[in-house]
Protein backbone atom coordinates (compact mmCIF):
# COMPACT_ATOMS: atom_id res chain seq x y z
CA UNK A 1 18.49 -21.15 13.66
CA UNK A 2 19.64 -24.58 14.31
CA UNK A 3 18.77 -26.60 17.22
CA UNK A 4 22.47 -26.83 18.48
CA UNK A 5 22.15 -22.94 18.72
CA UNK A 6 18.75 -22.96 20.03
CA UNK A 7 19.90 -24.45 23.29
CA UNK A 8 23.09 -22.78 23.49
CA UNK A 9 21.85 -19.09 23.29
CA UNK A 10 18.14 -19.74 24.33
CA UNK A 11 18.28 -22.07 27.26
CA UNK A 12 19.93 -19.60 29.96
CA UNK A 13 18.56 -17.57 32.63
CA UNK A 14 17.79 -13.99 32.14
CA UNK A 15 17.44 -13.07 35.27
CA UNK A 16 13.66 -12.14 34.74
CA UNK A 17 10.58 -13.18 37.01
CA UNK A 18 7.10 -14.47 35.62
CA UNK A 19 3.76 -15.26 36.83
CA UNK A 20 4.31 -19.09 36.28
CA UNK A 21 5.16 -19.34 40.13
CA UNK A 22 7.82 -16.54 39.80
CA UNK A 23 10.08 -19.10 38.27
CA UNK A 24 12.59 -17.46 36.22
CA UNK A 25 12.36 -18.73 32.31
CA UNK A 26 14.67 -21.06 31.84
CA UNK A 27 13.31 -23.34 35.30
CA UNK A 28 10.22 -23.15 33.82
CA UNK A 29 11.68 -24.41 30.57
CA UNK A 30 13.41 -27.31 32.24
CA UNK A 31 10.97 -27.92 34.15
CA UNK A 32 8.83 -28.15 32.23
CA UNK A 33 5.69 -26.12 33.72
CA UNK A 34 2.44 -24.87 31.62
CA UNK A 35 0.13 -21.64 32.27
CA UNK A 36 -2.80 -22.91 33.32
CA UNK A 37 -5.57 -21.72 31.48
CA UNK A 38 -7.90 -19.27 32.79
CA UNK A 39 -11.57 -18.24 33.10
CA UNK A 40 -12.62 -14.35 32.09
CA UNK A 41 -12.86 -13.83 36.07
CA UNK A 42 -9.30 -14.64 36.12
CA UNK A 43 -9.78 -17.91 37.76
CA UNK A 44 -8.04 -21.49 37.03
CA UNK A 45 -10.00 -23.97 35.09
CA UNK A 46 -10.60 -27.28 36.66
CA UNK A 47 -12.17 -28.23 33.23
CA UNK A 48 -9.80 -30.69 31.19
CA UNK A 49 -8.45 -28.04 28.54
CA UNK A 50 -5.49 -28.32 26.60
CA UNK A 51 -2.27 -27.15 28.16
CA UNK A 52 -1.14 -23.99 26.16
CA UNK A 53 1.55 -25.79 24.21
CA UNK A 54 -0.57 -28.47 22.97
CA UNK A 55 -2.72 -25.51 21.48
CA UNK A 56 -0.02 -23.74 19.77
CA UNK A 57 0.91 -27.37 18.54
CA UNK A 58 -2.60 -28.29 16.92
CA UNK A 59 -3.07 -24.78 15.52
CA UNK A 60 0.48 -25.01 13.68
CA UNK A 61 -0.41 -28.18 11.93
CA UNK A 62 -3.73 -26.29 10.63
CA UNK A 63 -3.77 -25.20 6.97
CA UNK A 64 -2.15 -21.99 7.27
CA UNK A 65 0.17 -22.61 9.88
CA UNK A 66 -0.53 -19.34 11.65
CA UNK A 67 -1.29 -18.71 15.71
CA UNK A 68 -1.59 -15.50 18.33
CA UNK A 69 -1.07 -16.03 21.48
CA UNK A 70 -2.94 -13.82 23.26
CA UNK A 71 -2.23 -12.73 27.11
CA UNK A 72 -1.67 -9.61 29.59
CA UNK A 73 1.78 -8.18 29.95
CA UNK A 74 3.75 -10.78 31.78
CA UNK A 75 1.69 -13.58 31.83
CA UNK A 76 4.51 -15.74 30.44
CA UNK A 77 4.16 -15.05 26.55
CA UNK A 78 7.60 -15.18 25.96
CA UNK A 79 8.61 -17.81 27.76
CA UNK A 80 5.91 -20.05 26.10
CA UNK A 81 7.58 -19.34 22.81
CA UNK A 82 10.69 -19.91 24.55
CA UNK A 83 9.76 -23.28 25.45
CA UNK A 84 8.28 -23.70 22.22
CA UNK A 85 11.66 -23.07 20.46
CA UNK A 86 13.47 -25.38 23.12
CA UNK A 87 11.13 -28.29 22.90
CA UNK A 88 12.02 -28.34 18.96
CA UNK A 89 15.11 -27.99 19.46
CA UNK A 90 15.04 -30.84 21.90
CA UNK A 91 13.58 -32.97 19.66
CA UNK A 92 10.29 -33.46 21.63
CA UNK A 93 8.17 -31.20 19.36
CA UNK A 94 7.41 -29.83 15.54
CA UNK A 95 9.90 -31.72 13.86
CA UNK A 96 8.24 -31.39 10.86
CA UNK A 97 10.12 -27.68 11.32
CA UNK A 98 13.67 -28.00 9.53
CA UNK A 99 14.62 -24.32 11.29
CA UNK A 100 13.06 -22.02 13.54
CA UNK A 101 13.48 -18.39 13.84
CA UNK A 102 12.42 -16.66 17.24
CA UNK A 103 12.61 -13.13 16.67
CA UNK A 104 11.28 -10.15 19.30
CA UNK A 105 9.53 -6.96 18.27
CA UNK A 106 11.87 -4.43 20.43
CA UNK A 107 14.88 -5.68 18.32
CA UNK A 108 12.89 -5.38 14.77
CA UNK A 109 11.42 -1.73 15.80
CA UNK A 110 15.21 -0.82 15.83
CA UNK A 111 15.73 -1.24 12.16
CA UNK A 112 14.44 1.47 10.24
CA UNK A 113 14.51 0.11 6.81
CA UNK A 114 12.18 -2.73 5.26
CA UNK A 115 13.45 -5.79 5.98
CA UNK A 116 13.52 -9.00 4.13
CA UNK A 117 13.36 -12.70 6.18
CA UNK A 118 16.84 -13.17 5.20
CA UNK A 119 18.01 -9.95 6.34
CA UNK A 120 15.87 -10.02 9.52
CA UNK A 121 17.99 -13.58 9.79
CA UNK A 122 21.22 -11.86 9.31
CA UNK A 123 21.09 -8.71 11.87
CA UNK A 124 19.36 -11.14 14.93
CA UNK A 125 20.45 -14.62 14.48
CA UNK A 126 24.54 -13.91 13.60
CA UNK A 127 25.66 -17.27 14.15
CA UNK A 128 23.36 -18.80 11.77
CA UNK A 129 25.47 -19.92 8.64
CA UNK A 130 25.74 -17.94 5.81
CA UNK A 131 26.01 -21.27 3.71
CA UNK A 132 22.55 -22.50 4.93
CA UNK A 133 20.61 -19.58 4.30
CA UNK A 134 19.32 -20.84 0.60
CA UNK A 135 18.27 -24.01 2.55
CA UNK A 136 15.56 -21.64 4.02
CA UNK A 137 14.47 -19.77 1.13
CA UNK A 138 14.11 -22.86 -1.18
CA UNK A 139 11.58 -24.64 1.59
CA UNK A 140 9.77 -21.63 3.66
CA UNK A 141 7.00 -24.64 4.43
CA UNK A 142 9.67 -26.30 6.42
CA UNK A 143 10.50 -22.96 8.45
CA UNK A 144 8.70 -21.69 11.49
CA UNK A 145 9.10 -17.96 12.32
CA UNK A 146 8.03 -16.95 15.72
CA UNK A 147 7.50 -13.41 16.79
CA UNK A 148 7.56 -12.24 20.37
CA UNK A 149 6.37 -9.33 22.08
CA UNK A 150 3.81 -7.74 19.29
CA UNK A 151 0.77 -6.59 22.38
CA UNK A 152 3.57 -4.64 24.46
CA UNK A 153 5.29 -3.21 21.60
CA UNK A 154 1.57 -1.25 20.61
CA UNK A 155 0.49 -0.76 24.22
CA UNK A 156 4.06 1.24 24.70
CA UNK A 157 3.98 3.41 21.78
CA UNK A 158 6.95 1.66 20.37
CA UNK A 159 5.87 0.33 16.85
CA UNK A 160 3.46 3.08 14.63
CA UNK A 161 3.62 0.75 11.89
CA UNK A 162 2.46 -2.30 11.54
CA UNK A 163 2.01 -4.48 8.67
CA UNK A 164 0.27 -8.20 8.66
CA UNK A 165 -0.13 -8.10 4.86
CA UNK A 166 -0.21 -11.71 3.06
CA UNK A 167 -1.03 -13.27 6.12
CA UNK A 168 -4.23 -15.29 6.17
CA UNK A 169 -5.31 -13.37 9.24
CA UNK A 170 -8.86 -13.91 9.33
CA UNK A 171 -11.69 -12.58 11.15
CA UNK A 172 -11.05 -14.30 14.20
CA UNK A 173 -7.78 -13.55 15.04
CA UNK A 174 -8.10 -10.07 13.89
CA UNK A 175 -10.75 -9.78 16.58
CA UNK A 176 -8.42 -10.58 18.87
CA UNK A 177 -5.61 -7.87 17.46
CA UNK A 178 -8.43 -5.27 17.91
CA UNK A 179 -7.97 -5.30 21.58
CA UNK A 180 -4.75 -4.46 21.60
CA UNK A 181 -5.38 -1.70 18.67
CA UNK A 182 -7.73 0.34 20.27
CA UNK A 183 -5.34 1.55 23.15
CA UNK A 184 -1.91 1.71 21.21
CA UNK A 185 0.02 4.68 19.07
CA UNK A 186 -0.39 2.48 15.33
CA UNK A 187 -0.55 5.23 13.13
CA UNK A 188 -0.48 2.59 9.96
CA UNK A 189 -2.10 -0.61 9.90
CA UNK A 190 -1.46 -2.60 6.38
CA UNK A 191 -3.73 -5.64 6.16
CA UNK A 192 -3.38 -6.12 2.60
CA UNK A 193 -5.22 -9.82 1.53
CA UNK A 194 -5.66 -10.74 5.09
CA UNK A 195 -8.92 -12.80 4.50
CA UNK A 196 -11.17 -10.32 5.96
CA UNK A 197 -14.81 -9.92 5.69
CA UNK A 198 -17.77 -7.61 6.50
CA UNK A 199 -17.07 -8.40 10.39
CA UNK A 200 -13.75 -7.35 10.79
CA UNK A 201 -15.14 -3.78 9.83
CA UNK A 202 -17.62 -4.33 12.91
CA UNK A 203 -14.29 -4.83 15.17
CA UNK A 204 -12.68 -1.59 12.70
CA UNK A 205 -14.99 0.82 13.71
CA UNK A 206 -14.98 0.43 17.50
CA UNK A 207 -10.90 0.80 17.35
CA UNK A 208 -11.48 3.65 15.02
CA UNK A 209 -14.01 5.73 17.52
CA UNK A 210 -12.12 4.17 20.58
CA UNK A 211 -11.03 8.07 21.31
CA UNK A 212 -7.65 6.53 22.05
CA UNK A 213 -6.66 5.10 18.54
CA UNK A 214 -4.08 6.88 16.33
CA UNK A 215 -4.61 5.07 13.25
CA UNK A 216 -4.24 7.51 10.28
CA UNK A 217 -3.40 5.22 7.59
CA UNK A 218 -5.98 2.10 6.90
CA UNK A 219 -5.00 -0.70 3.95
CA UNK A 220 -7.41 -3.17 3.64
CA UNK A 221 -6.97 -3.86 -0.22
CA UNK A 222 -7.53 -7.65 -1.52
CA UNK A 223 -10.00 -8.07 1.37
CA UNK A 224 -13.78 -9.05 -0.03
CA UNK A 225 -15.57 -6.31 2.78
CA UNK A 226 -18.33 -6.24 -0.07
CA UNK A 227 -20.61 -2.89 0.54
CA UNK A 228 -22.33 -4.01 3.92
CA UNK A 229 -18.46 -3.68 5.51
CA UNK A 230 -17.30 -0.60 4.00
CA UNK A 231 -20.74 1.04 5.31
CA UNK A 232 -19.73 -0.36 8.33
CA UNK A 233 -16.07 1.49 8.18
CA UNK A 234 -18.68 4.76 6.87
CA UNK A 235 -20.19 4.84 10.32
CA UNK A 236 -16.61 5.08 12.25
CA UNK A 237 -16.29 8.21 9.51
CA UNK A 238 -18.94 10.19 11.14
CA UNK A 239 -17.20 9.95 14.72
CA UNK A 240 -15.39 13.08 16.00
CA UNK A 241 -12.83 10.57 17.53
CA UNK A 242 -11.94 8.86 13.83
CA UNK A 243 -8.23 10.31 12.65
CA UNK A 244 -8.17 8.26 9.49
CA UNK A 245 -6.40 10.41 6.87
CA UNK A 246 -5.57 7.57 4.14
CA UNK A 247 -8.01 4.66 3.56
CA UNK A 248 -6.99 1.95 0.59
CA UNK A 249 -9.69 -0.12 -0.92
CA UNK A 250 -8.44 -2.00 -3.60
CA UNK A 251 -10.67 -4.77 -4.74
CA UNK A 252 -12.94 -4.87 -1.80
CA UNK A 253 -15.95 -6.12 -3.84
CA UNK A 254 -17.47 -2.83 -3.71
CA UNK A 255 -20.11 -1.38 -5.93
CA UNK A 256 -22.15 1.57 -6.42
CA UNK A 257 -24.21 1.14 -3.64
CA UNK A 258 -22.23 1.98 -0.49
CA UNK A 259 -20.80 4.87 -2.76
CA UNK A 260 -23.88 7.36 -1.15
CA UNK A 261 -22.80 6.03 2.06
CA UNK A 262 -19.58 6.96 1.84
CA UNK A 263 -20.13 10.45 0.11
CA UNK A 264 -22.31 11.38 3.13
CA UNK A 265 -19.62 10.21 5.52
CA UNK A 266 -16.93 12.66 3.30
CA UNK A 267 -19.72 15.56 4.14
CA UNK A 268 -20.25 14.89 7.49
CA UNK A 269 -18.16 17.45 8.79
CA UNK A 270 -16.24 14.85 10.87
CA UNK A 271 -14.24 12.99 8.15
CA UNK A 272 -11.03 14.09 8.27
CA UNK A 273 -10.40 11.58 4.50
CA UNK A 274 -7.72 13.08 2.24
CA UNK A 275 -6.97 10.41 0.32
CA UNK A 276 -8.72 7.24 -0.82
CA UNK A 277 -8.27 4.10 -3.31
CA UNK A 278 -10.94 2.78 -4.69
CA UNK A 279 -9.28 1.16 -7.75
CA UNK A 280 -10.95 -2.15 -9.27
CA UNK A 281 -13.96 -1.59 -8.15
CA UNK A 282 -17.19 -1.88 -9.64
CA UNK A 283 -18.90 1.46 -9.00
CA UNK A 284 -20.01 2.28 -12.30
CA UNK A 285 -21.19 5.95 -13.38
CA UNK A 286 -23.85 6.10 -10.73
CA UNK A 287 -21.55 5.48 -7.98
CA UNK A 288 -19.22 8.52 -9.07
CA UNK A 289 -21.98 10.59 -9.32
CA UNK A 290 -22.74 10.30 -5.52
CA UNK A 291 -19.06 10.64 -5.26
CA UNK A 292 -19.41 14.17 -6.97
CA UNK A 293 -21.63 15.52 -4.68
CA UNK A 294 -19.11 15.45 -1.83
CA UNK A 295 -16.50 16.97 -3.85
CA UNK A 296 -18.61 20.10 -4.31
CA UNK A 297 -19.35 20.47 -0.67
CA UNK A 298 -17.31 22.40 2.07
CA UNK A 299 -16.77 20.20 4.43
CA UNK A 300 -14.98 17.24 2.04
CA UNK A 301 -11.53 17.39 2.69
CA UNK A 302 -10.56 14.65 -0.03
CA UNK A 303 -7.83 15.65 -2.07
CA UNK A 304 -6.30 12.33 -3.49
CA UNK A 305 -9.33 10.19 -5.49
CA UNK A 306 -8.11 6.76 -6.86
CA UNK A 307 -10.86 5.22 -9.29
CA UNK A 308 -8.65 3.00 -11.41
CA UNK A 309 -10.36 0.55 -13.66
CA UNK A 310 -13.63 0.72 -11.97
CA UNK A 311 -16.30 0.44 -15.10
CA UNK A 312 -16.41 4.21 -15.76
CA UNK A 313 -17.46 5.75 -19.19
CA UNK A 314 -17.41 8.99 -20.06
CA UNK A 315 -21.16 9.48 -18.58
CA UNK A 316 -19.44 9.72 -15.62
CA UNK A 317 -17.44 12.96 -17.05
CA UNK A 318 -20.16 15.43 -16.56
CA UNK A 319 -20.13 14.59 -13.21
CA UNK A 320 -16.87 15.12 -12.66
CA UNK A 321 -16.74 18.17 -14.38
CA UNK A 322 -19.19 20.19 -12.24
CA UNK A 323 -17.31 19.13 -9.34
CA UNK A 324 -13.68 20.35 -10.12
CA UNK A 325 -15.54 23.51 -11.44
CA UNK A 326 -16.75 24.01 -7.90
CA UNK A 327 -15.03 26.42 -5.96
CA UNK A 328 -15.17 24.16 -2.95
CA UNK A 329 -13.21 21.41 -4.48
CA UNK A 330 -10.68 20.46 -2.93
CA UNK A 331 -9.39 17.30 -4.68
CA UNK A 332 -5.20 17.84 -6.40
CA UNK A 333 -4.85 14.10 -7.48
CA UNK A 334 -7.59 11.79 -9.40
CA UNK A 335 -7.02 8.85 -11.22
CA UNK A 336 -9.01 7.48 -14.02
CA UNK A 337 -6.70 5.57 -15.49
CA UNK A 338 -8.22 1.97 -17.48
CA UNK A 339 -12.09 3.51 -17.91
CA UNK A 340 -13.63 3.83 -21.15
CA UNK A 341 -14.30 7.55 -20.89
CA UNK A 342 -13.55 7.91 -24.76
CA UNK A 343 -13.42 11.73 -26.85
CA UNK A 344 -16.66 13.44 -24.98
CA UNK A 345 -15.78 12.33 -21.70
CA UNK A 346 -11.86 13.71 -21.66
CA UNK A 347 -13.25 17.03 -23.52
CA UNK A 348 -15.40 17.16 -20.09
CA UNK A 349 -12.65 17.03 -18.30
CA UNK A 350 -9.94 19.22 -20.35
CA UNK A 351 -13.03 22.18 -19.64
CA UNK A 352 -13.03 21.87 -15.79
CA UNK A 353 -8.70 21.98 -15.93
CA UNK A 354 -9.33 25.32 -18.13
CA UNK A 355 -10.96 27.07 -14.79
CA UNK A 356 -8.75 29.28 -13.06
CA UNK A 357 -8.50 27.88 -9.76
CA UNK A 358 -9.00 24.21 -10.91
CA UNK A 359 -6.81 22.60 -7.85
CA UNK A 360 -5.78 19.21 -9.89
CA UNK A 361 -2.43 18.83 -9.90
CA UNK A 362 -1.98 15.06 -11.28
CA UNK A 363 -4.02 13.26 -13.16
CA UNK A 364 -4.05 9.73 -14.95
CA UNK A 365 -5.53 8.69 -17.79
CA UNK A 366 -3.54 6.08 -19.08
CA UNK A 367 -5.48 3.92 -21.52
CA UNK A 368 -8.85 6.16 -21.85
CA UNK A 369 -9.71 5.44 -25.04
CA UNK A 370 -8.29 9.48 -25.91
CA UNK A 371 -7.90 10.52 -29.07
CA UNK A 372 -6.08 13.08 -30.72
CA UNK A 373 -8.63 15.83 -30.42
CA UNK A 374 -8.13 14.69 -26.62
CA UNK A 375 -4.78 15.41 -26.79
CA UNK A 376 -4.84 18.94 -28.84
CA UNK A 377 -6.94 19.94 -26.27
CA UNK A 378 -4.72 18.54 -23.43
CA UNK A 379 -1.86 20.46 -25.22
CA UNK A 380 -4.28 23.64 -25.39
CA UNK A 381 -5.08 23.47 -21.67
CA UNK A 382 -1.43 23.15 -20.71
CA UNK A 383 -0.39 26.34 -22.31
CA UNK A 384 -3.52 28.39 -20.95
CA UNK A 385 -1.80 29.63 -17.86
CA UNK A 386 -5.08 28.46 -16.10
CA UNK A 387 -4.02 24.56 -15.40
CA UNK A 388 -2.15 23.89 -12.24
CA UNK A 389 -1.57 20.25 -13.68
CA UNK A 390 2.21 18.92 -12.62
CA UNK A 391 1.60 14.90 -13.69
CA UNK A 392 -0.25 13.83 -16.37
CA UNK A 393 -0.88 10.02 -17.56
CA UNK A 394 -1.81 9.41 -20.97
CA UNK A 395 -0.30 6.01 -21.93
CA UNK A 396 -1.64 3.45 -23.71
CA UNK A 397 -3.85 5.73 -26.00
CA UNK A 398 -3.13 5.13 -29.57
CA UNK A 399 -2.60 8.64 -30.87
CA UNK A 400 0.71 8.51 -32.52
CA UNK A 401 3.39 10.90 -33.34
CA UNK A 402 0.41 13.63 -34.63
CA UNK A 403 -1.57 13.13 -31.29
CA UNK A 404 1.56 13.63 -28.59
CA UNK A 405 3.49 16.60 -30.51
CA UNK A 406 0.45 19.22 -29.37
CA UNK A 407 1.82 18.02 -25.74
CA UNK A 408 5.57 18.43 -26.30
CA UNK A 409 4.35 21.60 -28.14
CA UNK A 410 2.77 22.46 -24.72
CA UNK A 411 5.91 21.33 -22.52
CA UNK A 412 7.78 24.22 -24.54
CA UNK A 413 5.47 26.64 -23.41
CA UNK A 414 6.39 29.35 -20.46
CA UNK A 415 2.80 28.85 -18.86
CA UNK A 416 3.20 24.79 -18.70
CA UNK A 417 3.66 23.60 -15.44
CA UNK A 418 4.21 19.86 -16.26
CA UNK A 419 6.95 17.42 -14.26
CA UNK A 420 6.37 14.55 -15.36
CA UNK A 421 4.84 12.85 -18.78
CA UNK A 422 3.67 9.49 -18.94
CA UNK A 423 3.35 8.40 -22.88
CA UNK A 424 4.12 4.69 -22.80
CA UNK A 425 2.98 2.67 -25.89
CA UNK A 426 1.65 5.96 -27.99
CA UNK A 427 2.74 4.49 -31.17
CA UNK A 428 5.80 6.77 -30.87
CA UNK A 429 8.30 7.06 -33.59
CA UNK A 430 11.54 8.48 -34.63
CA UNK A 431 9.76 11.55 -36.12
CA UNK A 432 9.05 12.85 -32.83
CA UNK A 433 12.20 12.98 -31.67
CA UNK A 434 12.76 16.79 -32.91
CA UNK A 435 9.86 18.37 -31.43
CA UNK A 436 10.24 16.05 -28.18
CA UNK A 437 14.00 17.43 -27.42
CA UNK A 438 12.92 21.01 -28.40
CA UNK A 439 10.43 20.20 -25.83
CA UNK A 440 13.02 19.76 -23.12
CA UNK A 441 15.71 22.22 -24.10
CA UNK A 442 12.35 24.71 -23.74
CA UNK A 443 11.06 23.48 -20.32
CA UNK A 444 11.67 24.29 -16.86
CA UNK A 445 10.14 22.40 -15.18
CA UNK A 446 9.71 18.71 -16.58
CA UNK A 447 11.95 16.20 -14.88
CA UNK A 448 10.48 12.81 -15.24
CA UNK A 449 9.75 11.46 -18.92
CA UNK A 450 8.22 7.84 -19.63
CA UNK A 451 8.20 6.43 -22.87
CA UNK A 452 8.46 2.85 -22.90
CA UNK A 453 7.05 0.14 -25.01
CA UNK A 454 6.91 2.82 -28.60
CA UNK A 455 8.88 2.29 -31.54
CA UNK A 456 11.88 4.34 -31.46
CA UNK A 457 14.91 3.16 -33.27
CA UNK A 458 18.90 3.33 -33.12
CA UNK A 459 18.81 6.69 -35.41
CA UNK A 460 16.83 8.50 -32.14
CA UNK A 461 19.49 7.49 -29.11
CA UNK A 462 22.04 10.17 -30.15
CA UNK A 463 20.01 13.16 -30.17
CA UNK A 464 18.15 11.77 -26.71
CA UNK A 465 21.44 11.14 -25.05
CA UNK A 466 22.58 14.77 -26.08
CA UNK A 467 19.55 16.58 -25.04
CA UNK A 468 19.42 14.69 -21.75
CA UNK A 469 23.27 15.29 -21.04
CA UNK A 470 22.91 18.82 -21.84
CA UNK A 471 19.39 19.22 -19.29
CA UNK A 472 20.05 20.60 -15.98
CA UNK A 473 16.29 20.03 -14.97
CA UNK A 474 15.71 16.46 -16.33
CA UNK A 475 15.56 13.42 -13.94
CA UNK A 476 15.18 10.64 -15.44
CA UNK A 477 13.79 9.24 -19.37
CA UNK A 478 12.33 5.80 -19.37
CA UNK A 479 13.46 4.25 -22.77
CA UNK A 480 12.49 0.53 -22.04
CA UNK A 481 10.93 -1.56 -24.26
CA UNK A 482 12.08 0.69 -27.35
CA UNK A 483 13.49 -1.18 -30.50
CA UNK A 484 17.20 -0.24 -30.03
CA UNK A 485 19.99 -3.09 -30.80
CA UNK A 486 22.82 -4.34 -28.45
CA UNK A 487 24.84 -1.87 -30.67
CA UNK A 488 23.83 1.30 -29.20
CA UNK A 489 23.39 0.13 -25.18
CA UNK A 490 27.13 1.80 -25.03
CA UNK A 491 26.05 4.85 -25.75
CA UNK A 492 23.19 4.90 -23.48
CA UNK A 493 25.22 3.85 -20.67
CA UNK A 494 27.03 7.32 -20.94
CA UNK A 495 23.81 9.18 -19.26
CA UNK A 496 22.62 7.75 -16.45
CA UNK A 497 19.22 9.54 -16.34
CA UNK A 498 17.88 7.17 -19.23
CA UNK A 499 17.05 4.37 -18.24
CA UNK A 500 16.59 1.47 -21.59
């Protein structure tokens, strides 16, 4: 907002008391009065300490421009920021500040959808002008957003969601975020690249075995925890008071050495895991391996295993094949996508989805060095009657036309289960075009077909456009990226379930 508006809809009484005397806000903002600061006893410092303003001031003109302010429920948060906002619009502070935003967390929690800062502009500051709004976007470094009410919105249940992704957090001021954490109803908490390290776990696993927390849902991707922090996190896993369903560790600067800790933790009998990223990681063979021996055991409850371009060759394979053989697996989704687990590994793997019983239900494999032996037997397990598998991921393996027709082959089959097909970049011509819309006429049950970035020309779009007209049970056919003309985009256009 601008400062003209600042004053006009900010500086006004509400009609609210504080603890800053009981002055109501806006005397306190003429006035202009301070919170003194105070001791942990609750006492006022007679030391010479900066007012609370001055703080906020000194911390804004740091290098990421980010501060908490940190007080019990109606110890005059808000009307700090209030003053704040006032005192730049005033002219007597931040000018280096072209707009600023003040924005309060009751409002936000009543919009459902994700919002972007210029539609978070939009539905709370009305009056600001349309016109000016690409003023803001252009120059963020000369905006200052300020958000109000964060502690009481957790301590009264109101937000389950929160998200401080991209923020330069830090281990300091998430320290301070724990206390509120520990006694609130977050049931997500994103803090995706935050700038953590090994101690914010410390301050993790005492809100995750508070026996009050909710959290069920823990992102702390882009964060370098290394192995000493995600033992750390291990520990809270043990803990009959941990709920955490969903954990996300995407680059975390792990390795194979915390992967024992953590497959003991899945064991425990407390660990109530179902689903866990460990994508770009380097864990190696060895650290699956440890991995494996949770999978097998009763008590792991993991059913969603993300391993994505984590150093894995098809060594690893064997391991994984005596686990999904066990009858005590329990794991429907695993993704391998980016390893080098080559021909032996992948035939490993097509013999554990031949068990009757085998729960996986999606797997990815996209660019697994597979061959087409790989994908014969893929097409053989697919038509067994045996497989359960609904997604499969095979991308960005070189196999051609020969390799992928012994999986539309399979797709035609009564026993094949398959929704959705992922053969991007399979050297894909117009020869497979036959068997592929046999393939779908056959089928039902595939809806979702990707085949981007493969070689089909202008003689394959009418038979595609047919077939998928003609398909009650087809979604949607990913054509991107293929080498069609300008001439044909017409006749795309008339089925909107391909998308080119």
């Amino acid at each position: 907002m601008d400062k003209d508006s600042v004053l006009i809809h900010i500086l006004k009484s509400k009609g609210t008391p504080t603890l800053l005397g009981g002055d109501l806000p806006f005397r306190v903002i003429n006035d202009n009065k301070y919170i003194s600061p105070l001791s942990a006893e609750g006492e006022v410092r007679e030391e010479n300490f900066p007012t609370v303003d001055q703080a906020i001031h000194t911390g804004l003109s740091g290098e990421n421009k980010t501060v908490i302010l940190i007080g019990s429920e109606g110890s005059g948060k808000t009307t700090t920021v209030e003053k704040l906002v006032v005192d730049w619009a005033k002219g007597v502070h931040l000018q280096n500040f072209e707009y600023v935003f003040h924005f309060r967390f009751k409002d936000l929690n009543a919009c459902e959808d994700a919002l972007s800062l210029e539609t978070l502009i939009q539905r709370c500051h009305h009056y600001f002008p349309p016109q000016s709004m690409h003023l803001v976007l252009q120059k963020p470094e000369d905006v200052l957003v300020v958000f109000d009410g964060l502690n009481e919105s957790l301590n009264r249940g109101i937000t389950t969601e929160l998200d401080l992704s991209y923020s330069h957090l830090g281990d300091e001021k998430f320290k301070i975020l724990c206390t509120g954490l520990r006694d609130c109803k977050i049931q997500e908490l994103c803090l995706q690249s935050c700038n953590l390290t090994e101690e914010s776990c410390e301050d993790l696993v005492s809100v995750l075995t508070s026996g009050t927390s909710q959290l069920c849902l823990l992102v702390m991707s882009f964060n370098k925890i290394g192995d000493q922090g995600f033992a750390k996190l291990c520990d809270a896993l043990h803990s009959p008071h941990c709920k955490l369903q969903e954990l996300k560790l995407d680059r975390c600067d792990l390795t194979e050495a915390s992967m024992k800790v953590f497959s003991a933790a899945l064991r425990s009998g407390q660990s109530e895991l179902k689903k866990v990223i460990l994508a770009r990681n380097t864990m190696d063979d060895s650290g699956v391996e440890a991995l494996c021996v949770s999978l097998q055991h009763p008590l792991c409850k993991l059913q969603s295993l993300n391993l994505y371009t984590c150093q894995l060759t098809g060594a690893c394979c064997s391991h994984l094949k005596e686990a999904l053989m066990s009858e005590y697996c329990t794991l429907s989704e695993l993704e391998l996508s980016v390893n080098e687990l080559g021909q032996e590994g992948a035939l490993l793997l097509c013999q554990a989805l031949r068990r009757p019983g085998c729960p996986l239900e999606k797997l990815g494999l996209t660019r697994c060095e597979l061959t087409r032996p790989v994908f014969e037997e893929l097409g053989s397990v697919l038509k067994s009657g045996t497989s359960q598998l609904k997604s499969l991921s095979v991308g960005l393996n070189k196999v051609g036309d020969q390799g992928v027709k012994h999986l539309w082959d399979a797709i035609a089959h009564p026993s094949c289960l398959l929704e959705e097909l992922d053969v991007e970049m399979t050297q894909l011509t117009n020869a497979c075009v036959e068997d592929l819309c046999t393939a779908i006429r056959a089928s039902k049950t595939l809806k979702k077909l990707e085949m981007r970035n493969n070689s089909l020309t202008d003689a394959s779009i009418p038979a595609l456009v047919q077939v998928m007209q003609d398909s009650h049970g087809m979604q949607e056919m990913n054509l991107k990226y293929n080498d069609f003309s300008e001439d044909l985009f017409e006749m795309l256009e008339k089925c909107t379930k391909i998308i080119y």
